[in-house]
C-alpha atoms as a PDB file:
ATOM      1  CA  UNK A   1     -19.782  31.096 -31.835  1.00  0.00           C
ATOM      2  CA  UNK A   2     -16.829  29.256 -30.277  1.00  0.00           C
ATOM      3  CA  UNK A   3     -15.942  30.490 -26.444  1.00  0.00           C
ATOM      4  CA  UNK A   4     -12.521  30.952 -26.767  1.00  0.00           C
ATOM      5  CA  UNK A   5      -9.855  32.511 -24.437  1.00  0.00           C
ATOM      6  CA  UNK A   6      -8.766  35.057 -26.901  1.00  0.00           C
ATOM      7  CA  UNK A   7     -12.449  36.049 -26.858  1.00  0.00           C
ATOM      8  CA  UNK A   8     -13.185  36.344 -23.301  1.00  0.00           C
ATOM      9  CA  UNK A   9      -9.656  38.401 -22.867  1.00  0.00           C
ATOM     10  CA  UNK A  10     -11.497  40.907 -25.488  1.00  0.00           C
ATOM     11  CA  UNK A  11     -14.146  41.314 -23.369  1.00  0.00           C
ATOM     12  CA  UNK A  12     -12.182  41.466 -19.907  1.00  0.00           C
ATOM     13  CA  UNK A  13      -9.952  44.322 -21.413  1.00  0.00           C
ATOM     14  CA  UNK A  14     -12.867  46.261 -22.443  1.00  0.00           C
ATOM     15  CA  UNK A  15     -14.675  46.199 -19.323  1.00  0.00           C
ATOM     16  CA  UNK A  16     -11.543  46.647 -16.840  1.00  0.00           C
ATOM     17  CA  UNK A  17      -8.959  48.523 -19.063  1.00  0.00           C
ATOM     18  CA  UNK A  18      -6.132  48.409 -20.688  1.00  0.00           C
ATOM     19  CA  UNK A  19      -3.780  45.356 -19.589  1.00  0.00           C
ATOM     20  CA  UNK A  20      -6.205  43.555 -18.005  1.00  0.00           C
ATOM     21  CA  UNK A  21      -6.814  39.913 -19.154  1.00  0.00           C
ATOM     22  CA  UNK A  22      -8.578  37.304 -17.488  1.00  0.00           C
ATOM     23  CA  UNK A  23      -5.481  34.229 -18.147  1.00  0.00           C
ATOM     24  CA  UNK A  24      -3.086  35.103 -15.819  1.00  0.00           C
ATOM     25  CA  UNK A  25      -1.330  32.414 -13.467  1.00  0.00           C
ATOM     26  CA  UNK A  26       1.005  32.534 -10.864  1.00  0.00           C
ATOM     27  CA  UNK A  27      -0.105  35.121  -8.829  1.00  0.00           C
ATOM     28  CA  UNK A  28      -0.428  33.779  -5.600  1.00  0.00           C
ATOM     29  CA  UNK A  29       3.905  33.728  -5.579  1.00  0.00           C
ATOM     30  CA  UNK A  30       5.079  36.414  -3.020  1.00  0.00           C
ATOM     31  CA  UNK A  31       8.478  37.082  -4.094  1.00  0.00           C
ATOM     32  CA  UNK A  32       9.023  37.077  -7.902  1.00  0.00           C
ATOM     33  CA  UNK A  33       6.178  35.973  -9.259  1.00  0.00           C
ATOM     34  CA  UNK A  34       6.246  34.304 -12.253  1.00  0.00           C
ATOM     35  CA  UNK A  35       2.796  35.390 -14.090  1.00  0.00           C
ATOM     36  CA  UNK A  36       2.244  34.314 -17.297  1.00  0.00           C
ATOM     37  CA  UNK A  37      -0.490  34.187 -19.633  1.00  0.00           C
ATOM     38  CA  UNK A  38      -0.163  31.209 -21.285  1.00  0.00           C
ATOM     39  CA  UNK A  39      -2.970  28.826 -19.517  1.00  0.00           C
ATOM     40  CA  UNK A  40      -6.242  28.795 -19.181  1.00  0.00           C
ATOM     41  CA  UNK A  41      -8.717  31.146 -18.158  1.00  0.00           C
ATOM     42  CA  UNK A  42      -8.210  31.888 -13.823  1.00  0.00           C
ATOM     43  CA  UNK A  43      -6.465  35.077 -12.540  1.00  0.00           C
ATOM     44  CA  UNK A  44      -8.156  38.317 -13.649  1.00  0.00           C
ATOM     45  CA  UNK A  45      -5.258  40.889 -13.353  1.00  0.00           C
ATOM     46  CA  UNK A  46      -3.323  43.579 -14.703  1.00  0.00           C
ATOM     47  CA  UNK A  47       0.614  43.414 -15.367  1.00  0.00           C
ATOM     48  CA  UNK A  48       2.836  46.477 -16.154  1.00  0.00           C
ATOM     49  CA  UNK A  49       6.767  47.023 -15.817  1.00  0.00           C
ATOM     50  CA  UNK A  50       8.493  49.730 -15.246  1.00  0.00           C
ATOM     51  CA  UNK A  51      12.167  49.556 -15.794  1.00  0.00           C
ATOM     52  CA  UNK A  52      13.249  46.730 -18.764  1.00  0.00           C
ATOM     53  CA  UNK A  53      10.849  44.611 -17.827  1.00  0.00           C
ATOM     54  CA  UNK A  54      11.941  44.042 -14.484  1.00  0.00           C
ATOM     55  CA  UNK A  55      10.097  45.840 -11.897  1.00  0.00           C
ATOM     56  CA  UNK A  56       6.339  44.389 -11.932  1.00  0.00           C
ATOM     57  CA  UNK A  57       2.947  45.745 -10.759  1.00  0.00           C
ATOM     58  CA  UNK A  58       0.177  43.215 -10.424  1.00  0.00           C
ATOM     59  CA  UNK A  59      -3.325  44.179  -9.831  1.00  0.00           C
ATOM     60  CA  UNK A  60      -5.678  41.453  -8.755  1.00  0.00           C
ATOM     61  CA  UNK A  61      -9.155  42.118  -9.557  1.00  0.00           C
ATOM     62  CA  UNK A  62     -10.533  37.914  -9.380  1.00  0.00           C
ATOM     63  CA  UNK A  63     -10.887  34.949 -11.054  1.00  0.00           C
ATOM     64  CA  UNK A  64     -12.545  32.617 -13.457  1.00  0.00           C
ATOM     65  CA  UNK A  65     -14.499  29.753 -11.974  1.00  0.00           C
ATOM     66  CA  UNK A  66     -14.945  27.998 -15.009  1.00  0.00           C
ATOM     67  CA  UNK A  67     -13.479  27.771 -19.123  1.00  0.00           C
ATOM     68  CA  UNK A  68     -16.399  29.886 -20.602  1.00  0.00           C
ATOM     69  CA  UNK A  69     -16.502  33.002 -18.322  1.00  0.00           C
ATOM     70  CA  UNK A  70     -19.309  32.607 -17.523  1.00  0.00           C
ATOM     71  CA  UNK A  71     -19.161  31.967 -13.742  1.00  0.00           C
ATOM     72  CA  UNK A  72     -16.297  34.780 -12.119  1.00  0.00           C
ATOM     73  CA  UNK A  73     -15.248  35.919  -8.688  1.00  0.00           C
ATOM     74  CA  UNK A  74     -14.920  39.785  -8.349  1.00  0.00           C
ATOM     75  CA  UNK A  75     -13.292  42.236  -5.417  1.00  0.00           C
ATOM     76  CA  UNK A  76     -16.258  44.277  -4.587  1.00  0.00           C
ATOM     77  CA  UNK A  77     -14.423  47.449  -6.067  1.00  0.00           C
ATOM     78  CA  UNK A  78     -14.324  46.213  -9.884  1.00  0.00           C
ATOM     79  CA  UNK A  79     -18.363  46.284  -9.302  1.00  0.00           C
ATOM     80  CA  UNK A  80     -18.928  48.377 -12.124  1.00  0.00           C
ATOM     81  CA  UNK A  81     -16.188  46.896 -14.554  1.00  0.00           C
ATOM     82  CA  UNK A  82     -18.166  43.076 -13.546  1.00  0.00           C
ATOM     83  CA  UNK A  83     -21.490  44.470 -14.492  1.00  0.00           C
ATOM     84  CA  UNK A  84     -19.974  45.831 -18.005  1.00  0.00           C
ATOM     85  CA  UNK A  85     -18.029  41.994 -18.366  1.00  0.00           C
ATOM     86  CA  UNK A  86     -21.686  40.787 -17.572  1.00  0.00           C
ATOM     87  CA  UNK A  87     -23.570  42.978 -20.522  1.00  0.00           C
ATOM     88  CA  UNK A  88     -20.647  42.487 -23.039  1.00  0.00           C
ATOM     89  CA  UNK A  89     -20.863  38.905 -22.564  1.00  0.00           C
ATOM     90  CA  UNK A  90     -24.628  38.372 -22.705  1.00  0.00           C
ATOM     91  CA  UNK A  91     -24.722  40.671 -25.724  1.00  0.00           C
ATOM     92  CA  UNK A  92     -22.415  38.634 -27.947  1.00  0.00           C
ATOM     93  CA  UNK A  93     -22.942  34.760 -26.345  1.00  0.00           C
ATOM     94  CA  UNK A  94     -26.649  35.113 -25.693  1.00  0.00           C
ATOM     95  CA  UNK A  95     -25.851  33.586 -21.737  1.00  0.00           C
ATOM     96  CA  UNK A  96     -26.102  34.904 -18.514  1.00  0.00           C
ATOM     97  CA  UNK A  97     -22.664  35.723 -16.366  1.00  0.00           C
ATOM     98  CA  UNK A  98     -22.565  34.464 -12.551  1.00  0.00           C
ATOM     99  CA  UNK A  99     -20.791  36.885 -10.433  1.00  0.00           C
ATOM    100  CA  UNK A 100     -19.798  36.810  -7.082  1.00  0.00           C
ATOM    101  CA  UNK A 101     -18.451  40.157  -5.417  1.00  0.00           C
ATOM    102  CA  UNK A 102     -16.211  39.660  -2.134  1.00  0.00           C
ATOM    103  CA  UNK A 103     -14.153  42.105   0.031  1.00  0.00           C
END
């Protein structure tokens, strides 16, 4: 099976909810970020709006280290939602997930 991004967004929005994906760049932009989702696999993170698109929330729960998610970066907090990532993953690749947790 081909490890795609489309694929490891699947899995990223099943184990950390709804508007979570795991392809987000731009983040590190204080005022006005420009996120998009567009690249490659890096920022895990959710985006929502409020008003007509222009009052965004940005949730930062880590990042990629590598193109086949296997190997990911996690805040401490999304624990539970990194050991879910982890099952899915092995589950449908048949490979095991590297995770580091930090504060």
């Amino acid at each position: 099976m081909k490890i795609d991004k489309d694929l490891i967004n699947r899995l990223i929005t099943e184990s950390f909810g709804d508007l979570f994906r795991g392809d987000y760049n731009g983040l590190e932009k204080i005022f006005f970020p420009s996120i998009t989702n567009q690249g490659p696999l890096n920022q895990i993170a959710k985006k929502w709006f409020l008003i007509n698109g222009y009052v965004g929330f940005f949730e930062h729960a880590g990042f990629f280290k590598n193109q086949d998610g296997s190997s990911l970066t996690l805040r401490s907090k999304y624990r539970e939602a990194g050991e879910k990532y982890k099952s899915l993953y092995f589950d449908l690749l048949k490979k095991q997930v590297e995770i580091i947790y930090v504060d």
